[in-house]
Protein backbone atom coordinates (compact mmCIF):
# COMPACT_ATOMS: atom_id res chain seq x y z
CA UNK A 1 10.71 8.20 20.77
CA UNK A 2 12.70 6.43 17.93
CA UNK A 3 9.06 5.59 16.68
CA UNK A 4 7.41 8.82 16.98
CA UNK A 5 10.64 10.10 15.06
CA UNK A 6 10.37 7.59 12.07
CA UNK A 7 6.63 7.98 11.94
CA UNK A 8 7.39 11.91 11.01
CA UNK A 9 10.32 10.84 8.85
CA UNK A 10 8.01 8.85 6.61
CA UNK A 11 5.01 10.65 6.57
CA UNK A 12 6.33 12.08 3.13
CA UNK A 13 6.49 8.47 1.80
CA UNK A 14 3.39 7.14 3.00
CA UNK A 15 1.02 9.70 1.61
CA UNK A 16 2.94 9.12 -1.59
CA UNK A 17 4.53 12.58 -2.07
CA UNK A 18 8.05 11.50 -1.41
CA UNK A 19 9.55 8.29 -3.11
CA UNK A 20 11.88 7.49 -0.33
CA UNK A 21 13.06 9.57 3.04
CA UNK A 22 15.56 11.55 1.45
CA UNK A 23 13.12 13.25 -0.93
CA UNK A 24 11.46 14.85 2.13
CA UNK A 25 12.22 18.45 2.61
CA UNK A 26 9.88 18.77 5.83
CA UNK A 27 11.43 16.08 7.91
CA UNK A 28 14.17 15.69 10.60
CA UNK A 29 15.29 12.43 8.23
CA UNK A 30 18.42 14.45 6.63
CA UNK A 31 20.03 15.00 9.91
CA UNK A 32 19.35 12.07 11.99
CA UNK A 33 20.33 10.03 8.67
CA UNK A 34 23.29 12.25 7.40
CA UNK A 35 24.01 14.75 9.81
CA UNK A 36 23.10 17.99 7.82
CA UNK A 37 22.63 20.94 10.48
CA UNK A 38 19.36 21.76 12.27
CA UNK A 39 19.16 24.83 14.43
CA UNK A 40 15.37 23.11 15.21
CA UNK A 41 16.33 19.95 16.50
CA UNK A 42 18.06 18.87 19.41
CA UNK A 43 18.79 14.81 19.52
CA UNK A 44 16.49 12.73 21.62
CA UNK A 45 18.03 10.31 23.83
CA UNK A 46 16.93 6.99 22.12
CA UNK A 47 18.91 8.23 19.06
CA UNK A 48 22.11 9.31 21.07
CA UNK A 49 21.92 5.23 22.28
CA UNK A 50 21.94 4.12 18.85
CA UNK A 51 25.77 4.69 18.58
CA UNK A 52 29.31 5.80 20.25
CA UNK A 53 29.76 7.93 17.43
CA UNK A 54 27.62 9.95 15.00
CA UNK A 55 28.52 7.60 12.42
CA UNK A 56 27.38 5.37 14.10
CA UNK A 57 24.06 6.46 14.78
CA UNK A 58 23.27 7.83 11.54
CA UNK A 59 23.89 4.59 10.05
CA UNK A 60 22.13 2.58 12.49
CA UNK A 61 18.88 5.49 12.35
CA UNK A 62 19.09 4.95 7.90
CA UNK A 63 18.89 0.81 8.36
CA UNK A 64 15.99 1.26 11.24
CA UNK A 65 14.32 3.73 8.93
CA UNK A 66 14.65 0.94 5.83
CA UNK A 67 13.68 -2.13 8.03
CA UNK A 68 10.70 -0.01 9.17
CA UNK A 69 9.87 0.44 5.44
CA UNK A 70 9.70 -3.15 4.38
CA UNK A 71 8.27 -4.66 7.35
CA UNK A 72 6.09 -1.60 8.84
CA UNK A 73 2.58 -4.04 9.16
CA UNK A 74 1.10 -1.49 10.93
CA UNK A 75 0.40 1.76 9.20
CA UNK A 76 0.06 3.99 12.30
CA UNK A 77 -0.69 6.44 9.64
CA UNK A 78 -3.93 5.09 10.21
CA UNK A 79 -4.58 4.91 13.68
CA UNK A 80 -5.21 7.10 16.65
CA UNK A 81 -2.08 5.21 18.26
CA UNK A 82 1.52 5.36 18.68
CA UNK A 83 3.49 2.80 20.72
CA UNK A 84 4.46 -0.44 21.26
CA UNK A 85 3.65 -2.27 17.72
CA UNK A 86 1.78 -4.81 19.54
CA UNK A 87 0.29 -2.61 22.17
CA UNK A 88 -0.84 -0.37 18.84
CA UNK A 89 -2.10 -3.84 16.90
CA UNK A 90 -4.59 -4.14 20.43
CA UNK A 91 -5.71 -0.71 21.08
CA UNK A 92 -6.57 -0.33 17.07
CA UNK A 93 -8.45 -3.44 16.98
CA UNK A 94 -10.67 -2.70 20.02
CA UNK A 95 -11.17 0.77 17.91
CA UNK A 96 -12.47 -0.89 15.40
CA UNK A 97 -14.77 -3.65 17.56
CA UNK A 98 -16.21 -0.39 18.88
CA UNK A 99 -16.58 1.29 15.81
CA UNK A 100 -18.88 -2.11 14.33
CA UNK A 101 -20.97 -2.41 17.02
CA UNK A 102 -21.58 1.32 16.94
CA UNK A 103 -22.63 1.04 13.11
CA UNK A 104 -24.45 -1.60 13.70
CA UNK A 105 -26.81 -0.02 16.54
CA UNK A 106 -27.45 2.72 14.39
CA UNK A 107 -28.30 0.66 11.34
CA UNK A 108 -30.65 -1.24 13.72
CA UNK A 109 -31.83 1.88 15.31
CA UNK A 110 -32.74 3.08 11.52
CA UNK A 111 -34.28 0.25 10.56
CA UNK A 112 -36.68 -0.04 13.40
CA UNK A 113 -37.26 3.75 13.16
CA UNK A 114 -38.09 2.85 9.54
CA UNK A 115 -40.69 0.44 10.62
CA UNK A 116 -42.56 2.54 12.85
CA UNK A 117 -45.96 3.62 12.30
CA UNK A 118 -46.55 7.14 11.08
């Protein structure tokens, strides 16, 4: 859930549109991160374990949120996945297997339709 929560949290900053979280005006980022009110949200469980107090946890969800920034390898951004990072590393790179050898049937499938006599 943390994940699925960052993911949103950054969206603004991976498309480019926001320099950093706190620029985002469409996120949940300013209340996990600083506690401004939310009528919308109601905490997830994951981010109620970060911390005994709400100090706590917003300062623990602001240092996940800027360790996910620098070391973030995956862009799930990009994928059809959301999970486990290694789990998500897997299941995108079977994607993409599939995706080859289904570009490469069809190029072959062109090129012998190519060949065919009229």
């Amino acid at each position: 859930m943390l994940r699925a929560m960052t993911y949103s949290d950054l969206n603004g900053v991976r498309c480019g549109r926001d320099s950093c979280p706190e620029d985002a005006k469409w996120s949940s980022y300013a209340y996990y991160a600083h506690g401004k009110e939310d009528p919308l949200i109601t905490p997830a469980p994951s981010y109620i374990s970060l911390g005994k107090t709400d100090d706590e946890r917003r300062i623990a969800y602001r240092d996940m949120v800027r360790e996910l920034m620098k070391q973030d390898k995956i862009n799930i951004s990009n994928t059809c996945f959301i999970g486990d990072p290694d789990w998500v590393k897997k299941q995108y790179e079977c994607l993409m297997a599939e995706l080859r050898n289904l570009f490469v049937a069809r190029k072959l499938k062109k090129t012998l339709s190519a060949n065919d006599p009229p």
